[in-house]
Protein backbone atom coordinates (compact mmCIF):
# COMPACT_ATOMS: atom_id res chain seq x y z
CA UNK A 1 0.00 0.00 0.00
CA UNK A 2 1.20 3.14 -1.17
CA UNK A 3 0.49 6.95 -0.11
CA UNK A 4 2.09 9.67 -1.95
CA UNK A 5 4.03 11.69 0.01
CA UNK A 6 3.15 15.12 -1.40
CA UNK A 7 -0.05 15.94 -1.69
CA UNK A 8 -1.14 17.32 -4.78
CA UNK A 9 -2.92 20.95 -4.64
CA UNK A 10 -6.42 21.35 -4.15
CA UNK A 11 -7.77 22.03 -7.95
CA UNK A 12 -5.89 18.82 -8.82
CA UNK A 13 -7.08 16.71 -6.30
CA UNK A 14 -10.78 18.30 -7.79
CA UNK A 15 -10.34 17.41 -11.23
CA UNK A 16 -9.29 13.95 -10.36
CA UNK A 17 -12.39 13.16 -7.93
CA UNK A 18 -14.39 14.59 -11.06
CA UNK A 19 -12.70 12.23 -13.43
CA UNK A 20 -13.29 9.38 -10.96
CA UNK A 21 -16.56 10.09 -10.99
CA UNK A 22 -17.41 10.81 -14.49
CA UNK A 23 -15.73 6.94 -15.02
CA UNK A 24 -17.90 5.73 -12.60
CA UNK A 25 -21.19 7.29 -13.85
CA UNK A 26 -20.25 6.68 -17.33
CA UNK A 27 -19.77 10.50 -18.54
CA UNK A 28 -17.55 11.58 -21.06
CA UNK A 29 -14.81 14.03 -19.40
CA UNK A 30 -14.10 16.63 -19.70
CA UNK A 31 -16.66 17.30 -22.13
CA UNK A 32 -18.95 20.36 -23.08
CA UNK A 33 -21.68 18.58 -20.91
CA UNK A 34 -19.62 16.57 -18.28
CA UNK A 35 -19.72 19.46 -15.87
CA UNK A 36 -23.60 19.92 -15.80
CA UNK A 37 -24.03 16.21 -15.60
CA UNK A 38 -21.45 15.74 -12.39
CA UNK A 39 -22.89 18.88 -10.96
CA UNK A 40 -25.72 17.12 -10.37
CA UNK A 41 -24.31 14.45 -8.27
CA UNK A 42 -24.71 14.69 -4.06
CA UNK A 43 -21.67 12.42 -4.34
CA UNK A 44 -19.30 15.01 -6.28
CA UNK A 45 -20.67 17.82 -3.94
CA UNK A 46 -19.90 16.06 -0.68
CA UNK A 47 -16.24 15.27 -2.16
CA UNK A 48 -15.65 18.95 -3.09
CA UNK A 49 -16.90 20.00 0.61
CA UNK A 50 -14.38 17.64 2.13
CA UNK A 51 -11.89 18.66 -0.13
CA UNK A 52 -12.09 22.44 1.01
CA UNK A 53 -12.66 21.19 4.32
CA UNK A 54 -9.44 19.59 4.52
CA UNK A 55 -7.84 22.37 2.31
CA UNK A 56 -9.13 25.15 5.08
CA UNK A 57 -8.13 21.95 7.99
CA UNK A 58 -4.25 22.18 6.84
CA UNK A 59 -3.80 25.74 6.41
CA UNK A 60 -4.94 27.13 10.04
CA UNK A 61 -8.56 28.23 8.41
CA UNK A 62 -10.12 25.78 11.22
CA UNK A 63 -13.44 27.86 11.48
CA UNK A 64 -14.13 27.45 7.75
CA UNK A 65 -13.21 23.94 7.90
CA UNK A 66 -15.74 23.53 10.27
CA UNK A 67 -18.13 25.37 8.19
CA UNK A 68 -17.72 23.14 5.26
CA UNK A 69 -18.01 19.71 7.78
CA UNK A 70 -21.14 20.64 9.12
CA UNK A 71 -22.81 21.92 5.45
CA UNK A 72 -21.82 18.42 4.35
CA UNK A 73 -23.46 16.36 7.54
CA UNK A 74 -26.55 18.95 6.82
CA UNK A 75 -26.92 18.94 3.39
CA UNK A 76 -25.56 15.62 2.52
CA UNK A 77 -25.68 13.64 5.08
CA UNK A 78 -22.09 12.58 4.95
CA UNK A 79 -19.81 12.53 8.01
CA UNK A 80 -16.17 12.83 6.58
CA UNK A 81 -13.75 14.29 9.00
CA UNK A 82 -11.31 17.30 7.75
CA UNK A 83 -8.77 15.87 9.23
CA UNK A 84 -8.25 12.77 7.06
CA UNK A 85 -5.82 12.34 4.32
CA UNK A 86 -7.24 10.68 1.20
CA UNK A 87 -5.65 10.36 -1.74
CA UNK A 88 -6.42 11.86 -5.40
CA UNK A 89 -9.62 10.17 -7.27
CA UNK A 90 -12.49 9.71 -4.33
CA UNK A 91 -15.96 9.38 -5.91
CA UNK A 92 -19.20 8.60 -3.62
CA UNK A 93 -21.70 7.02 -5.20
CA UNK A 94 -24.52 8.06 -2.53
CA UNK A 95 -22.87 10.34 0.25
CA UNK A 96 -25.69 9.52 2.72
CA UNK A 97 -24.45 7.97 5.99
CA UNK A 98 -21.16 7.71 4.68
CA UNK A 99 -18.37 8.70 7.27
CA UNK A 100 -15.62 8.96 8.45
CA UNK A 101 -12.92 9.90 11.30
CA UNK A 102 -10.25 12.43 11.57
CA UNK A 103 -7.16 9.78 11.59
CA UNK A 104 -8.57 7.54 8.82
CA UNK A 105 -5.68 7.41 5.92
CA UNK A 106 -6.92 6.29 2.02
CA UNK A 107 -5.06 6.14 -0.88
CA UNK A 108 -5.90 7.01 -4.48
CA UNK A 109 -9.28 5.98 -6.86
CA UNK A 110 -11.21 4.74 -4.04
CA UNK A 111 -15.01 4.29 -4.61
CA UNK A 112 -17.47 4.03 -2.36
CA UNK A 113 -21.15 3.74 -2.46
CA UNK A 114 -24.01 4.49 -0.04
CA UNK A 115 -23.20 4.36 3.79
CA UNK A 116 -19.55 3.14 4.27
CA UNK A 117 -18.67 3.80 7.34
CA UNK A 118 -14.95 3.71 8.82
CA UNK A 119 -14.23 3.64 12.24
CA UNK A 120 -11.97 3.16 15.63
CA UNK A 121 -12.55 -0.18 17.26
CA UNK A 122 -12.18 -1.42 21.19
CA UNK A 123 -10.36 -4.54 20.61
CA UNK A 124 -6.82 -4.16 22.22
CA UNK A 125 -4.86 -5.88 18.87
CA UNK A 126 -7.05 -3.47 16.61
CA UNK A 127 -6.73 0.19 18.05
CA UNK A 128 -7.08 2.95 15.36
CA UNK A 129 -8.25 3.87 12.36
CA UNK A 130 -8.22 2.40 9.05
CA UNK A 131 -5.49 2.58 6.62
CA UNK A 132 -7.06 2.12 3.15
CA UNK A 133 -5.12 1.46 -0.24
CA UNK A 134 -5.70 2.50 -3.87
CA UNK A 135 -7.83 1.48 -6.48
CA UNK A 136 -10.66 0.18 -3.44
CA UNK A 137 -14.08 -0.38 -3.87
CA UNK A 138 -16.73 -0.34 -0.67
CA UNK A 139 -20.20 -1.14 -1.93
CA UNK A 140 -23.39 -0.22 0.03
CA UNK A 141 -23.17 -0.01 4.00
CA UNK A 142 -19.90 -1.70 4.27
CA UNK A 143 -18.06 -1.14 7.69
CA UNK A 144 -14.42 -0.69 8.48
CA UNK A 145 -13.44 -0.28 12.15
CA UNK A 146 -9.72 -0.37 14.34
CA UNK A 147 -6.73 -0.36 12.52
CA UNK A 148 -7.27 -2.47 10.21
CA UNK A 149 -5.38 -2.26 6.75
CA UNK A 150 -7.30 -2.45 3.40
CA UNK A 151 -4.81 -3.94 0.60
CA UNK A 152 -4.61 -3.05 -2.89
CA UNK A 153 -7.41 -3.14 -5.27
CA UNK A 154 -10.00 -4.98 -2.32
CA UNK A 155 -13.55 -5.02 -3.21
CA UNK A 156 -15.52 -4.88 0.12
CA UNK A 157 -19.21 -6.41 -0.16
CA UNK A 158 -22.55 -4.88 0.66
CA UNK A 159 -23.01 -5.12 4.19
CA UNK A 160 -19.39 -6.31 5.38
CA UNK A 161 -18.05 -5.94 8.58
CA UNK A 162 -14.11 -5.26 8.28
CA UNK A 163 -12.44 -6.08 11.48
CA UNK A 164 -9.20 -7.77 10.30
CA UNK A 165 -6.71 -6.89 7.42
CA UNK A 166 -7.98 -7.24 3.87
CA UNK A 167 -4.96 -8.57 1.28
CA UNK A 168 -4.20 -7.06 -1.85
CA UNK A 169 -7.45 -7.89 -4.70
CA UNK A 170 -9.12 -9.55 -2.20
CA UNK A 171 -12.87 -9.93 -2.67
CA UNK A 172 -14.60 -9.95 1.23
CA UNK A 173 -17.90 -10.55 2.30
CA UNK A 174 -19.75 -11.30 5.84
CA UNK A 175 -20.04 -10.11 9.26
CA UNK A 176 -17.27 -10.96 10.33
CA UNK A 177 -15.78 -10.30 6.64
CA UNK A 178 -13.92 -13.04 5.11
CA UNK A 179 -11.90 -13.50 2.07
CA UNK A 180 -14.41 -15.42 -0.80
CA UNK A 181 -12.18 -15.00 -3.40
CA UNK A 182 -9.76 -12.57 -5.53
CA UNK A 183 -9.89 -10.04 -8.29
CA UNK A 184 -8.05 -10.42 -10.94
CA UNK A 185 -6.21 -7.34 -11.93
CA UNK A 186 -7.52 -6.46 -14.83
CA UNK A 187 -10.76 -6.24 -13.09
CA UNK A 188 -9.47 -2.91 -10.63
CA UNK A 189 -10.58 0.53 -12.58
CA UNK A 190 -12.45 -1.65 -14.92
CA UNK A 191 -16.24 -0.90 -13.33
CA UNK A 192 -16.10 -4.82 -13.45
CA UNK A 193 -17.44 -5.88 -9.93
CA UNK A 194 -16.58 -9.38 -10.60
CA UNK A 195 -18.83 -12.43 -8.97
CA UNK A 196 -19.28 -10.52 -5.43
């Protein structure tokens, strides 16, 4: 799992979510019409909110970063921290419920759908927050909680409980989740969910 160590600037990191999400939805970009059609999207709205959130977070503008945090729980619905560091590419599907703490760290072209939810966790072996990789994809209500590490290209399942390290590709599913099988690669970026 790889994080870049500079983080690009702010209107980069906002094209890229917009290009993640344009891939996702299926929209040409950047196109004449790719801007009114992502404009349109709660998901790309609650991203760009974060993003000046944590913008505002890192450069001592604390008051406005708490501005933008609460808009986005108000108008939105979606709980996402300032203080996280997430990489370049984040689309949300459905930003309702989603969430997530201050210490959570996520690399780049992560998707996730309708409330995901990341989170600390009491167990003694597990203390912290998630650490997620690049190129993940968290379908509807999936949970991640403690310190847990998300590997490479992982596809969590609808519903999934993350309490222990996911490998690289790995496809998990269940309360506990559990490994049912693995992606191949040339299923990560594809929009090919593979046999979940």
């Amino acid at each position: 799992m790889s994080h870049a160590a500079l983080e690009p600037g702010l209107f980069a990191l906002i094209r890229s979510d917009l290009e993640a999400t344009a891939r996702l939805k299926g929209v040409r970009f950047p196109s004449a019409g790719a801007y009114a059609d992502l404009l349109t999207i709660p998901g790309v709205w609650a991203v760009l909110l974060f993003r000046v959130a944590h913008f505002c977070h890192t450069h001592s503008l604390r008051p406005l970063s708490r501005l933008c945090y609460f808009a986005n729980v108000v108008l939105f619905g979606a709980d996402l921290a300032p203080g996280a560091r997430v990489g370049p590419g984040l689309a949300i599907a459905h930003p309702v419920f989603c969430g997530w703490g201050s210490e959570l760290e996520m690399g780049s072209n992560v998707i996730l759908t309708g409330g995901v939810r990341f989170g600390t966790a009491a167990r003694p072996d597990k203390k912290g927050h998630p650490r997620v990789g690049n190129d993940v994809f968290f379908l509807d209500a999936a949970k991640v909680l403690g310190g847990v590490e998300i590997g490479d290209g992982a596809l969590i399942a609808s519903n999934a409980l993350v309490l222990d390290d996911v490998p690289p590709l790995a496809i998990v599913v269940g309360q506990p989740a559990r490994v049912v099988r693995y992606r191949d690669e040339s299923e990560v970026g594809s929009g090919d969910l593979g046999e979940v």
